[in-house]
N, C-alpha and C. Protein backbone atom coordinates (compact mmCIF):
# COMPACT_ATOMS: atom_id res chain seq x y z
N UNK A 1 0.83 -1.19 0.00
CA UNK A 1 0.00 0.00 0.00
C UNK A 1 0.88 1.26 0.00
N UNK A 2 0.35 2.59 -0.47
CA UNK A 2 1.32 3.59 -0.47
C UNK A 2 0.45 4.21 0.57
N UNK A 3 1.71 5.16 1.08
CA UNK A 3 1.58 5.72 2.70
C UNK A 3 0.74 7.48 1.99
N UNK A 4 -0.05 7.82 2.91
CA UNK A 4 -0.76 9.15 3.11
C UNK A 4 0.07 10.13 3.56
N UNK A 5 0.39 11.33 3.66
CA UNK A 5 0.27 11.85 4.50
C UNK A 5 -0.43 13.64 4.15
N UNK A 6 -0.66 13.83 5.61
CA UNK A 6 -1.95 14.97 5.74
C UNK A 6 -1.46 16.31 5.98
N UNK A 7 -1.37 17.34 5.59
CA UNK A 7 -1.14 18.74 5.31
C UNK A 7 -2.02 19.09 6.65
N UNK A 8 -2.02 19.82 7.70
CA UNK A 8 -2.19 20.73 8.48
C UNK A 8 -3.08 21.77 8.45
N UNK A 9 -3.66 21.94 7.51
CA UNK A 9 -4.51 23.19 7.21
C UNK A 9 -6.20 23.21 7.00
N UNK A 10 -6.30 23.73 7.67
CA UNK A 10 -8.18 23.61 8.18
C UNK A 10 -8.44 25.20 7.47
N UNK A 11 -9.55 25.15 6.88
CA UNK A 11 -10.13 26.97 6.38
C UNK A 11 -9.35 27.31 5.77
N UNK A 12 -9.39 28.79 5.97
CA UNK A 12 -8.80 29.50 4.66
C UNK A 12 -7.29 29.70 5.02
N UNK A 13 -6.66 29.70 4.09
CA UNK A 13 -5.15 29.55 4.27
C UNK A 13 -4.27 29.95 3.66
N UNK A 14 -3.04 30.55 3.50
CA UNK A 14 -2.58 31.27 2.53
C UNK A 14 -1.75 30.31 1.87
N UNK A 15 -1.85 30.78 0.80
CA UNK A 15 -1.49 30.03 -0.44
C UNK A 15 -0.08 29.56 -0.33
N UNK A 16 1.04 30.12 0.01
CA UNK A 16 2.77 30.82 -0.07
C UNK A 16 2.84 29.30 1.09
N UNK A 17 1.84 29.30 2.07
CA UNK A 17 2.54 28.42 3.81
C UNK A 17 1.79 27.40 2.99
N UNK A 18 0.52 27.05 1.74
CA UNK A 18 0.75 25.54 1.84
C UNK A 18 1.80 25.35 0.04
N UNK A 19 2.27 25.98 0.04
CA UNK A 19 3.12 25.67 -0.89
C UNK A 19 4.20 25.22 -0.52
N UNK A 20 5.07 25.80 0.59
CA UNK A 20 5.91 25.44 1.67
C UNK A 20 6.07 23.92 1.79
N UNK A 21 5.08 23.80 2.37
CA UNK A 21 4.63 22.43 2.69
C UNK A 21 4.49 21.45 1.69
N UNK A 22 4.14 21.60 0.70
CA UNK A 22 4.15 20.98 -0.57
C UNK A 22 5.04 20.61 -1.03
N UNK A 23 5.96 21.82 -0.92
CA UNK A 23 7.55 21.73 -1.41
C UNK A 23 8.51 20.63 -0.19
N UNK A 24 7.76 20.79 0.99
CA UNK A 24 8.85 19.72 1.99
C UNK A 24 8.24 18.43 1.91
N UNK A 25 7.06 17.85 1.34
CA UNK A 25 6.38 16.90 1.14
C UNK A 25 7.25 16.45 -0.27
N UNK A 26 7.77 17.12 -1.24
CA UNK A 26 8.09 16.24 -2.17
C UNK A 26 9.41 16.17 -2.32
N UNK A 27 10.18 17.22 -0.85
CA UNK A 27 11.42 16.63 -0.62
C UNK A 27 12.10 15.32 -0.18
N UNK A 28 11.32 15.82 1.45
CA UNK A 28 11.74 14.95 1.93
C UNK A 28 10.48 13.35 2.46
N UNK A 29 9.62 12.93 1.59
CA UNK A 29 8.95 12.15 1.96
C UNK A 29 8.67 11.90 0.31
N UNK A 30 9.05 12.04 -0.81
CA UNK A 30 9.16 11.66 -2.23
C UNK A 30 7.49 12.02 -2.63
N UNK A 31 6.89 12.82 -2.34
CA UNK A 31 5.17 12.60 -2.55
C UNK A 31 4.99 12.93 -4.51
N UNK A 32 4.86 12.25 -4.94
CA UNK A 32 4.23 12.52 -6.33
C UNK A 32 3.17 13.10 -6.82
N UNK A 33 2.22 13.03 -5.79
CA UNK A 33 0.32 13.38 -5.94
C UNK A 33 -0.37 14.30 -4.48
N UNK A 34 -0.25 15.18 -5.00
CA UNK A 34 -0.67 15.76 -3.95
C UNK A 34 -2.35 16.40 -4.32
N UNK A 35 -3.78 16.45 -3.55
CA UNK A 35 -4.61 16.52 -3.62
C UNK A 35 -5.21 17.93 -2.78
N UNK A 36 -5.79 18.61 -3.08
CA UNK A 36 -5.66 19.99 -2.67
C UNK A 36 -7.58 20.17 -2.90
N UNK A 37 -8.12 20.09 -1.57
CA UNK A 37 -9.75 20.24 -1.55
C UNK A 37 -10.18 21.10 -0.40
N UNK A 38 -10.81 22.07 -0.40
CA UNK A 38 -10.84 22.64 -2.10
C UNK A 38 -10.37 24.22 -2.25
N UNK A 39 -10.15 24.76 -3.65
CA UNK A 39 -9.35 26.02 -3.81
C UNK A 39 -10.63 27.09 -3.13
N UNK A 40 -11.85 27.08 -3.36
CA UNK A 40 -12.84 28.24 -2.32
C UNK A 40 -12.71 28.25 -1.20
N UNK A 41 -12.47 27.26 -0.62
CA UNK A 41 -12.29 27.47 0.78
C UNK A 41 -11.29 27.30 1.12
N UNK A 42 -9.86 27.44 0.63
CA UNK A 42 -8.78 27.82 0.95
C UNK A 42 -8.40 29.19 1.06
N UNK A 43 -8.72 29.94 0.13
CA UNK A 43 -8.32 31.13 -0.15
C UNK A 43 -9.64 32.12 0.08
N UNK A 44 -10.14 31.85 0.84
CA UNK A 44 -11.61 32.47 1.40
C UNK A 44 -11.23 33.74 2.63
N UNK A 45 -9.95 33.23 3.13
CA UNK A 45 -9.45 34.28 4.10
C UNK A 45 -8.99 35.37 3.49
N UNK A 46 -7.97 35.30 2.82
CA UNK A 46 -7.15 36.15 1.75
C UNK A 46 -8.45 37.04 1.61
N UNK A 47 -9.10 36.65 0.80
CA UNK A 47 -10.29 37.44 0.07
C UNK A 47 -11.06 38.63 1.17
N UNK A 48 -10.77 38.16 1.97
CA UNK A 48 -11.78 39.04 3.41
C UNK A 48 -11.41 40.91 3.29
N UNK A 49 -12.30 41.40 3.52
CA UNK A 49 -11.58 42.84 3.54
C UNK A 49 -11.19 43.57 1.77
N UNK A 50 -11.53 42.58 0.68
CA UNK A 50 -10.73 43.19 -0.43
C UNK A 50 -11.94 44.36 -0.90
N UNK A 51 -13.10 43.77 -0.37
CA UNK A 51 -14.18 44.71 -1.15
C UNK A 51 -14.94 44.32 -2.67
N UNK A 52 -14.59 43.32 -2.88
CA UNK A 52 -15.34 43.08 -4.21
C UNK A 52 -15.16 41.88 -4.88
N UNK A 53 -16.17 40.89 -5.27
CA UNK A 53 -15.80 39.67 -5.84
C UNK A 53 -14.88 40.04 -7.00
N UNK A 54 -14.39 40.59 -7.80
CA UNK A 54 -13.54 40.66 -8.65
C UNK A 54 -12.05 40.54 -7.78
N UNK A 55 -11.84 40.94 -6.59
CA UNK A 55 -10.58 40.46 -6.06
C UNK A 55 -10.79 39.14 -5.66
N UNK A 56 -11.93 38.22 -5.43
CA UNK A 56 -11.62 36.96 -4.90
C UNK A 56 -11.29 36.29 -6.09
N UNK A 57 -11.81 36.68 -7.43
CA UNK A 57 -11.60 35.69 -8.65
C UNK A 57 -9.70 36.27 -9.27
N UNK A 58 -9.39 37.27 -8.68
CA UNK A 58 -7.89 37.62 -8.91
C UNK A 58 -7.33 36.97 -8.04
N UNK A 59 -7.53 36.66 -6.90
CA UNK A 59 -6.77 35.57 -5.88
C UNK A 59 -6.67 33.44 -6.31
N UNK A 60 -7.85 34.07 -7.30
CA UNK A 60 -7.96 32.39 -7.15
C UNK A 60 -7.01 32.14 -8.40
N UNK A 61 -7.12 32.94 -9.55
CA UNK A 61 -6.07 33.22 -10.68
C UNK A 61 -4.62 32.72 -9.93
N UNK A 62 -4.38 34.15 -9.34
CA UNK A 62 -2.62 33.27 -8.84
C UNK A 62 -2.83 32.58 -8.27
N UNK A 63 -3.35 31.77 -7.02
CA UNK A 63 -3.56 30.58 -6.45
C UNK A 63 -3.17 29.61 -7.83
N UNK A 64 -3.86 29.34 -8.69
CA UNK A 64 -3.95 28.61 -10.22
C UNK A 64 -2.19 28.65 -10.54
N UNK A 65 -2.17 30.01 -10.49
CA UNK A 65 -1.11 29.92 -11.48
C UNK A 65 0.16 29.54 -10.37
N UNK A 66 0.15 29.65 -9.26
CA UNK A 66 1.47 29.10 -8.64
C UNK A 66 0.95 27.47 -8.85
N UNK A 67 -0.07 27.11 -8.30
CA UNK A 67 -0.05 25.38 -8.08
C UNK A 67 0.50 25.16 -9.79
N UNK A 68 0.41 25.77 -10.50
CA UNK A 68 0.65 25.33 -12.03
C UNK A 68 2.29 25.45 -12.42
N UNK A 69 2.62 26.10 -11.78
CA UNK A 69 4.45 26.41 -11.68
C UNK A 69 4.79 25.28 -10.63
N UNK A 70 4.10 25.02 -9.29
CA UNK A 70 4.40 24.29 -8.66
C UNK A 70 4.80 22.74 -9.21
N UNK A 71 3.96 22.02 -10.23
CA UNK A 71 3.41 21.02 -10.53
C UNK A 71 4.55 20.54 -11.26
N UNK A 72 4.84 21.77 -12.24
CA UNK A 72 5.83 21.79 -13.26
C UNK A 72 7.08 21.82 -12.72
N UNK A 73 7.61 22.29 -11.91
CA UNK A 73 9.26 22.67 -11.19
C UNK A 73 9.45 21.14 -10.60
N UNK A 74 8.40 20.90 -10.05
CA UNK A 74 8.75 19.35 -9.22
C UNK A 74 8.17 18.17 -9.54
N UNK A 75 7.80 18.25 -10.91
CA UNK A 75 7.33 17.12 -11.02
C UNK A 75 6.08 16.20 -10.52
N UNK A 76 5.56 17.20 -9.99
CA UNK A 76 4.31 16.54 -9.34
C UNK A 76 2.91 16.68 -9.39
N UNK A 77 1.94 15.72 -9.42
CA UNK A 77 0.47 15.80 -10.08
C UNK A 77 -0.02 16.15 -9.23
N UNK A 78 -0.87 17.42 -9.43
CA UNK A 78 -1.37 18.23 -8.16
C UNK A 78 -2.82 18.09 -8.47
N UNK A 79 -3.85 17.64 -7.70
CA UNK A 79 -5.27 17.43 -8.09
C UNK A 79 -6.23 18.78 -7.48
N UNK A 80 -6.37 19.73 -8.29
CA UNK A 80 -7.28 20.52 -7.28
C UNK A 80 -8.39 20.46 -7.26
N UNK A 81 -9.23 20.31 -6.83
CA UNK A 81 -10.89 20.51 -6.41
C UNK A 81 -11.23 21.71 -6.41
N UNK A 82 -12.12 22.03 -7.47
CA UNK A 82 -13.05 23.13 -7.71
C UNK A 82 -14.42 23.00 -7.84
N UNK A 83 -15.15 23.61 -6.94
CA UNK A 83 -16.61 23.62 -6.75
C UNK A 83 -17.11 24.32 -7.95
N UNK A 84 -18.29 23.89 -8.29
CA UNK A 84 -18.92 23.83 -9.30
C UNK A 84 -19.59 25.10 -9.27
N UNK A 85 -20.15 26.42 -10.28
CA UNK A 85 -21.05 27.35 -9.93
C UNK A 85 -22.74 27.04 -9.30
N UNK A 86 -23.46 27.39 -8.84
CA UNK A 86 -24.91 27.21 -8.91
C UNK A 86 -25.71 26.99 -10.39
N UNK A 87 -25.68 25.81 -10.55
CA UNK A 87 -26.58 25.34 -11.88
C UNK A 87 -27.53 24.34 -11.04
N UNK A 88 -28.71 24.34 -11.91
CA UNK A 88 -30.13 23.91 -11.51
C UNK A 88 -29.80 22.18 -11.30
N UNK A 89 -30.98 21.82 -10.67
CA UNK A 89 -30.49 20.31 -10.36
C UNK A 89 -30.61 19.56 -10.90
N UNK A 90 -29.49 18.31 -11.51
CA UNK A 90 -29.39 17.31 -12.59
C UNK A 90 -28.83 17.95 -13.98
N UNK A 91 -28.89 19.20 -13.98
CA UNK A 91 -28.30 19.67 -15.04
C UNK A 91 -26.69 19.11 -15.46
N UNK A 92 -26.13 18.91 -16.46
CA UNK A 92 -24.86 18.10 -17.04
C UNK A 92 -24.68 19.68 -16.90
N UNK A 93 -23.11 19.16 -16.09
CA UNK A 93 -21.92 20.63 -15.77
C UNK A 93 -21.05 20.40 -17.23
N UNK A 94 -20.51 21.54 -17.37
CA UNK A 94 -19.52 21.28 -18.51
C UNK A 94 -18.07 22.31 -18.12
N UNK A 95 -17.54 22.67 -19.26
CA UNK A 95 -16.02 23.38 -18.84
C UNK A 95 -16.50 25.09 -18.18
N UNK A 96 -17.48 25.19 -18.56
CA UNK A 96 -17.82 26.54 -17.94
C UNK A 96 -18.81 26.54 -16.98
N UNK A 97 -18.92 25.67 -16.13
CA UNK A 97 -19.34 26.04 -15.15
C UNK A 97 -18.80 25.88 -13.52
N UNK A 98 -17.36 25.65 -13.24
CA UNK A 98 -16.32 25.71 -12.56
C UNK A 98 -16.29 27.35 -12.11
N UNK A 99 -16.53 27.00 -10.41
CA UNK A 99 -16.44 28.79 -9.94
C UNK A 99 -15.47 29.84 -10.36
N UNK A 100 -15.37 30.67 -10.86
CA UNK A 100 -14.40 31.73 -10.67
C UNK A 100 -13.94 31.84 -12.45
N UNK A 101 -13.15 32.74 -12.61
CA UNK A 101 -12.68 32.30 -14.41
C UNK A 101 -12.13 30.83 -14.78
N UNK A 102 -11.69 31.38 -16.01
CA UNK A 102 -11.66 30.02 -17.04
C UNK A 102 -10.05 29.74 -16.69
N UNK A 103 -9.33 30.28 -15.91
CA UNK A 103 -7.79 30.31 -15.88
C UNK A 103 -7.27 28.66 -15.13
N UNK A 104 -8.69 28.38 -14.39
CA UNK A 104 -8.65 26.73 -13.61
C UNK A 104 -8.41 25.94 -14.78
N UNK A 105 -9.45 25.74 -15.90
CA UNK A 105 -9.50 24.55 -16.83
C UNK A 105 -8.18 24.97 -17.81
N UNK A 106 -8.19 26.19 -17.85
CA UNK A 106 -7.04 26.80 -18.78
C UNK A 106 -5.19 25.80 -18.05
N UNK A 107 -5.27 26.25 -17.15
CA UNK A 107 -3.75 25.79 -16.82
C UNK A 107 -3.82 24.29 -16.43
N UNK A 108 -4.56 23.61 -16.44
CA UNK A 108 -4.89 22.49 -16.10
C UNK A 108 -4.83 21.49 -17.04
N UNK A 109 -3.63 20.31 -16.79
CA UNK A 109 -3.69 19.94 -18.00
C UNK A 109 -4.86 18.56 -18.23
N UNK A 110 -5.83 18.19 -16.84
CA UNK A 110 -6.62 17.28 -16.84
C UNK A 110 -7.36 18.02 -16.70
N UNK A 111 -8.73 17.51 -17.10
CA UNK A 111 -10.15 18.44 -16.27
C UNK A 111 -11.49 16.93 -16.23
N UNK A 112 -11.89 16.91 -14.40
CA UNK A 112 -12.27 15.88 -14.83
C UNK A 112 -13.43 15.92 -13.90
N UNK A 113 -14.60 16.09 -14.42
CA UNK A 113 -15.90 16.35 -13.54
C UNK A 113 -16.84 14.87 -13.08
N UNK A 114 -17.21 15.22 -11.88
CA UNK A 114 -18.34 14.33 -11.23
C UNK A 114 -19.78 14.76 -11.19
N UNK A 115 -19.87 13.74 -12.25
CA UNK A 115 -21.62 14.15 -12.54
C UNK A 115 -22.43 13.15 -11.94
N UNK A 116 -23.62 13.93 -12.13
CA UNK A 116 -24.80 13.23 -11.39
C UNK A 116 -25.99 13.91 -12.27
N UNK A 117 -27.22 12.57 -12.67
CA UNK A 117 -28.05 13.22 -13.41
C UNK A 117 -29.09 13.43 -12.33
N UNK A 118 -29.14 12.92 -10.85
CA UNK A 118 -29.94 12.62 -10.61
C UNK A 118 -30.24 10.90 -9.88
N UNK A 119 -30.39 9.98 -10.95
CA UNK A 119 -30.44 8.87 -11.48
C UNK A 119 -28.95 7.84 -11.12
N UNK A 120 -28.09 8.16 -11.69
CA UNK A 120 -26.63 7.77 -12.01
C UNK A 120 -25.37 8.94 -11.46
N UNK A 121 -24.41 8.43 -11.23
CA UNK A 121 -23.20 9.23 -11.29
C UNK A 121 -22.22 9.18 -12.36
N UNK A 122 -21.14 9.30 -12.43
CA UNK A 122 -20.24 9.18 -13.31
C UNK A 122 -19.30 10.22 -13.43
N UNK A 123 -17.84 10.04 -14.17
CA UNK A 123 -16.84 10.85 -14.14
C UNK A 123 -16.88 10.77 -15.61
N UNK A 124 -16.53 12.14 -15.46
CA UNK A 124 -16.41 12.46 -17.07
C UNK A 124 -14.82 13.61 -17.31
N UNK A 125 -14.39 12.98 -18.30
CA UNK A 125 -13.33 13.57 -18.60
C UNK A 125 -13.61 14.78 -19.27
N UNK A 126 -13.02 15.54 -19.17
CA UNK A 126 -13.29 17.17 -19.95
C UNK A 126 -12.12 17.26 -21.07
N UNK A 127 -11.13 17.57 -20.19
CA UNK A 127 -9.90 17.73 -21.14
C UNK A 127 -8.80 16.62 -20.61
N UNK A 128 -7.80 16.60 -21.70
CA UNK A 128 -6.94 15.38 -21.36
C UNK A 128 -5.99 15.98 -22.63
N UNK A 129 -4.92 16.54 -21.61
CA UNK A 129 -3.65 17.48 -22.85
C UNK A 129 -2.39 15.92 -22.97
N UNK A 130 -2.86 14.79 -22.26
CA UNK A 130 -1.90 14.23 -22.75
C UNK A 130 -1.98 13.18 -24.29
N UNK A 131 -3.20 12.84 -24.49
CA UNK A 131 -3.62 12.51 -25.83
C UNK A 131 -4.56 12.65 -26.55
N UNK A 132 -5.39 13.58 -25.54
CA UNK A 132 -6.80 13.92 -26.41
C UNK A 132 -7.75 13.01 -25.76
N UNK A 133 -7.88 11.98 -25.36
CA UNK A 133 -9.13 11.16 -25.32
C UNK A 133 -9.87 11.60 -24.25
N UNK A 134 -11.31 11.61 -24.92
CA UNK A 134 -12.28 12.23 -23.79
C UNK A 134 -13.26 11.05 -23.35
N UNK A 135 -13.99 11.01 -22.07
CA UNK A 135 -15.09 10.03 -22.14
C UNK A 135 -15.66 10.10 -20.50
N UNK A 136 -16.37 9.20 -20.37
CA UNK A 136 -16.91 9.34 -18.88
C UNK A 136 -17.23 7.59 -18.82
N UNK A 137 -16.90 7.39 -17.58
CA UNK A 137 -17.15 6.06 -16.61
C UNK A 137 -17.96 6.39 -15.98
N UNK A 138 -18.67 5.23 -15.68
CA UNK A 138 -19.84 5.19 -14.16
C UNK A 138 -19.55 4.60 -13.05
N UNK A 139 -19.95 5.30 -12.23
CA UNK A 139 -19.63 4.99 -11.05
C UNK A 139 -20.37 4.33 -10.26
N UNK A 140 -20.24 3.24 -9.44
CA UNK A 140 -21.70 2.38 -8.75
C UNK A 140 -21.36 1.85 -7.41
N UNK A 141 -22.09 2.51 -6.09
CA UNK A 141 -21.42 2.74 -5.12
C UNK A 141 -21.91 1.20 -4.41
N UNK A 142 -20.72 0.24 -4.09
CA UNK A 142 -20.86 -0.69 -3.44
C UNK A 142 -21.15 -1.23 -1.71
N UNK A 143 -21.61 -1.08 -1.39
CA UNK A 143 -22.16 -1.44 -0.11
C UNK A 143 -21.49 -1.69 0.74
N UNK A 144 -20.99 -3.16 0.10
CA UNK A 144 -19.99 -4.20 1.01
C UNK A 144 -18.75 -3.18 1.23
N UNK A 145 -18.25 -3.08 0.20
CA UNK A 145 -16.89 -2.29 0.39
C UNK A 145 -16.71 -0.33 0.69
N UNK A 146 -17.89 0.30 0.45
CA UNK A 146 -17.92 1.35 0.38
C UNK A 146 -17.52 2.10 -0.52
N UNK A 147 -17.10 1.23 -1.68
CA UNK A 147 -16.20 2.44 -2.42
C UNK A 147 -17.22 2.25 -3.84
N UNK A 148 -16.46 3.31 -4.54
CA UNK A 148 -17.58 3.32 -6.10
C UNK A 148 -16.29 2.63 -6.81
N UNK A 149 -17.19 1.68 -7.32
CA UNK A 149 -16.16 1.01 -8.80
C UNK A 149 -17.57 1.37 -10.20
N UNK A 150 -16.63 0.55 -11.38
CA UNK A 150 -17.06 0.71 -12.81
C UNK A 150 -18.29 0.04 -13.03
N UNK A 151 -18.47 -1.06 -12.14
CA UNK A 151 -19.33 -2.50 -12.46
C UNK A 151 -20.28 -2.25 -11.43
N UNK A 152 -21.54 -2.29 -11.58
CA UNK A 152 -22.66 -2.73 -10.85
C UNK A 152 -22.55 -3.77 -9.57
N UNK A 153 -23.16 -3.54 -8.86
CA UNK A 153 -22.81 -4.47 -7.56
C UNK A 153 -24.09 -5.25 -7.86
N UNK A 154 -23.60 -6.88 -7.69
CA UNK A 154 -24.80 -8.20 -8.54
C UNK A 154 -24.74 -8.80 -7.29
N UNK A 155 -26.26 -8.71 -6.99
CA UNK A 155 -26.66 -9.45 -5.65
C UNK A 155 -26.91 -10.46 -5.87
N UNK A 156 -26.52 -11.52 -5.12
CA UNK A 156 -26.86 -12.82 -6.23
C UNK A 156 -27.75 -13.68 -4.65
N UNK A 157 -28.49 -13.66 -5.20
CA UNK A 157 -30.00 -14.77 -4.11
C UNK A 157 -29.31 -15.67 -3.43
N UNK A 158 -29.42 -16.02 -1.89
CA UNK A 158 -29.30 -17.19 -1.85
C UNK A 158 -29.92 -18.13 -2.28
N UNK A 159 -29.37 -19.61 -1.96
CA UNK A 159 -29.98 -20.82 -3.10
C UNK A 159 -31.26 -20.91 -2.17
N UNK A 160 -31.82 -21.48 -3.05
CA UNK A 160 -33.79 -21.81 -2.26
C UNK A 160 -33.88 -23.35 -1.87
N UNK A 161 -34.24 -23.36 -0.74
CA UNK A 161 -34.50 -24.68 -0.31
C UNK A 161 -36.07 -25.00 -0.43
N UNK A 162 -35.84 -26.21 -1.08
CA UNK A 162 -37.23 -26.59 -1.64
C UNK A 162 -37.79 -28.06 -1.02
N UNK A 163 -38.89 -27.20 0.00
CA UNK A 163 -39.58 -27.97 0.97
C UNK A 163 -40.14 -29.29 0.36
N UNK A 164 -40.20 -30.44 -0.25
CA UNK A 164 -41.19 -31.43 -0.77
C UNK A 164 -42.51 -31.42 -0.24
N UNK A 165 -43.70 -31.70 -0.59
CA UNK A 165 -45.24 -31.50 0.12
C UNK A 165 -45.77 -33.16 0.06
N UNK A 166 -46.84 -33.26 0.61
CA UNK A 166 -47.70 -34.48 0.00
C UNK A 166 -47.35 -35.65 0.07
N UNK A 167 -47.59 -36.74 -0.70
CA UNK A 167 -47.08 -37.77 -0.72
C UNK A 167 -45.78 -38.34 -1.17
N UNK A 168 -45.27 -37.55 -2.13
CA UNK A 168 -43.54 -37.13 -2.64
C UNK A 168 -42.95 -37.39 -1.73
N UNK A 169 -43.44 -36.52 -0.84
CA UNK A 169 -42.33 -36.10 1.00
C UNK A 169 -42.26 -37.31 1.32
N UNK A 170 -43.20 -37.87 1.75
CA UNK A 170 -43.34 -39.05 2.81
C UNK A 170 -42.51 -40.51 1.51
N UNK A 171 -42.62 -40.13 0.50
CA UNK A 171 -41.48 -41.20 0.15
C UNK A 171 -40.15 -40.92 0.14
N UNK A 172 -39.85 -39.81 -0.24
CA UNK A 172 -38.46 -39.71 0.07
C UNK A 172 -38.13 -40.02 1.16
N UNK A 173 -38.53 -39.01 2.54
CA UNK A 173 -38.09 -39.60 4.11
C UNK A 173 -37.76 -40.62 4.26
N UNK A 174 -38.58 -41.58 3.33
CA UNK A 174 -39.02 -43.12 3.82
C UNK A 174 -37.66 -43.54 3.14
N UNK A 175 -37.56 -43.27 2.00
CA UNK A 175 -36.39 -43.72 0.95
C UNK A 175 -34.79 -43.62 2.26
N UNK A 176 -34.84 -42.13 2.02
CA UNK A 176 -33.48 -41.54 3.41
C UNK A 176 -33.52 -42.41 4.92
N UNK A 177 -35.03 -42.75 5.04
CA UNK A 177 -34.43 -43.48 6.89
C UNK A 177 -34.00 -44.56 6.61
N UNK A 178 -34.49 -45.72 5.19
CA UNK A 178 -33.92 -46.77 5.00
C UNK A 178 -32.54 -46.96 4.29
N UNK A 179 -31.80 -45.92 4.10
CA UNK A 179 -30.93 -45.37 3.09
C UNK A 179 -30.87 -46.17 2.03
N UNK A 180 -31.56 -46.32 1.45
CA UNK A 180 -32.09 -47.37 -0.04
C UNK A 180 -32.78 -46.75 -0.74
N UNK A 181 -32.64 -46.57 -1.96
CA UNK A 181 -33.77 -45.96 -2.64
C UNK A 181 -34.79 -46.84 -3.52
N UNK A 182 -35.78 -47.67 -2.29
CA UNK A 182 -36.26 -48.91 -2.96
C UNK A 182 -37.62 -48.03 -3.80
N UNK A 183 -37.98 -48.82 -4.39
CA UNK A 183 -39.45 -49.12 -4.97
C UNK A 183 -40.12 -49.85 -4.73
N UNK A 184 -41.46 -49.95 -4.80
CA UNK A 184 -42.27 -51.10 -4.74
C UNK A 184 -42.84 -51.91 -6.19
N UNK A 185 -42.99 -52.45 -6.55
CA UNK A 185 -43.05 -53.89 -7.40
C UNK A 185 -44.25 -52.54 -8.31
N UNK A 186 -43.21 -52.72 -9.99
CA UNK A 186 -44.73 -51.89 -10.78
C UNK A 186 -44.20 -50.52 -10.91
N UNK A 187 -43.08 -50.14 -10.28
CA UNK A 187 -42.77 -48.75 -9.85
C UNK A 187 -44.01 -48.04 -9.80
N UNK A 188 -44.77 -48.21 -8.43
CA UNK A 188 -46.00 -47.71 -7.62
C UNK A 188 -45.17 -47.15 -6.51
N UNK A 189 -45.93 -46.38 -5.68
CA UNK A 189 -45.58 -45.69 -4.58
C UNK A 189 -45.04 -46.44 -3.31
N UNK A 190 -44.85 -46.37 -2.55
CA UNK A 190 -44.82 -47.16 -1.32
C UNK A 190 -45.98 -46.79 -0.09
N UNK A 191 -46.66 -44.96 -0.29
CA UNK A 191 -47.40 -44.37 0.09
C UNK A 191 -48.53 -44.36 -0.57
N UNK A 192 -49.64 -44.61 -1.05
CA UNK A 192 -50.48 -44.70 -1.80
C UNK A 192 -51.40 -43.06 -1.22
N UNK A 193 -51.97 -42.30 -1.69
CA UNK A 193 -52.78 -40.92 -2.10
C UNK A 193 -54.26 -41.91 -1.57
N UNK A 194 -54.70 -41.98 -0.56
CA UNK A 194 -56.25 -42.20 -0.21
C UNK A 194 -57.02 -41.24 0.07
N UNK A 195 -57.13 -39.92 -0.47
CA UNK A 195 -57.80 -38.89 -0.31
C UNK A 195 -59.17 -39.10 -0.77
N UNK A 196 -58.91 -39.80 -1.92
CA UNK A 196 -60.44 -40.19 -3.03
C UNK A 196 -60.91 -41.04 -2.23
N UNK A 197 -60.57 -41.96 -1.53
CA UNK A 197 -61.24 -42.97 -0.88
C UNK A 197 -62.22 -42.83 0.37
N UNK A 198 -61.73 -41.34 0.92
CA UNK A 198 -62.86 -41.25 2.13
C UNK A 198 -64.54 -40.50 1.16
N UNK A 199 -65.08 -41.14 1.79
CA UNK A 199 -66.26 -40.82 1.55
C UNK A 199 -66.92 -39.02 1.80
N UNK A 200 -67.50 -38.46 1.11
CA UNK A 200 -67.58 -37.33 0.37
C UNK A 200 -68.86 -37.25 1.48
């Protein structure tokens, strides 16, 4: 298994102290993948006091553009999480509807959304700068294990035990206590059905 480890930072946070950290994570502990959830509520402090959503969408810009220098200098796949704008419910998200400008999908060389119609989930690829291929998988959240895989989770019945009734029953038993599986002369029953015989 490959080892975790967890960054320190709760709320909003400045960008420069978790870069820091980023940078001693892929020194000295070799980290390749680092996962960063999420950029609004990181940089939500910064923003306080500026006076105008046009400075929070200029903060989230360089935020972008250092993790994007970051990624590149060291070699490392940085996953950021970006919340989606307010679109109506079940609606299919696409490249423009990611909070803040287009500078996220822009420097980004994956873009890879979690949809939901409602109905189904699924991941859908947006962009993919390393060969082009686009597409979406489904996702199907398993019970037993908790996690979402590709494949449907197949409940499969237990087997049915099938009671014998009637006169059937009472020969088999009879067959099993003698452990023989005799017959009687004619292949006739050994139990004969006298239901017809009582008087009506």
């Amino acid at each position: 298994t490959l080892p975790m480890h967890f960054m320190k930072f709760h709320g909003g946070s400045d960008v420069d102290d978790v870069l820091d950290a980023m940078e001693y994570a892929a020194y000295v502990h070799d980290v390749e993948h680092i996962i960063l959830d999420n950029m609004q509520f990181m940089i939500s402090r910064q923003s306080v006091g500026k006076g105008s959503s046009y400075d929070k969408f200029d903060m989230q810009d360089i935020a972008v553009e250092k993790f994007r220098k970051f990624a590149t200098e060291y070699n490392v796949h940085v996953t950021l999480v970006v919340h989606p704008r307010k679109e109506d419910e079940g609606a299919k998200l696409g490249m423009s509807s990611f909070y803040g400008s287009a500078k996220a999908t822009q420097e980004a060389d994956t873009v890879i959304i979690l949809q939901s119609d409602g109905k189904r989930k699924f991941v859908d690829v947006k962009k993919n700068r390393f060969d082009g291929t686009l597409g979406h998988v489904p996702l199907h959240f398993q019970r037993k294990s908790g996690r979402y895989t590709e494949t449907p989770e197949v409940n499969v019945p237990p087997p049915r035990t099938t009671i014998p009734t009637g006169v059937s029953a009472l020969n088999r038993a009879k067959k099993q206590v003698n452990g023989t599986a005799r017959a009687s002369a004619g292949g006739t029953s050994i139990y004969h059905d006298i239901r017809n015989q009582h008087p009506t």
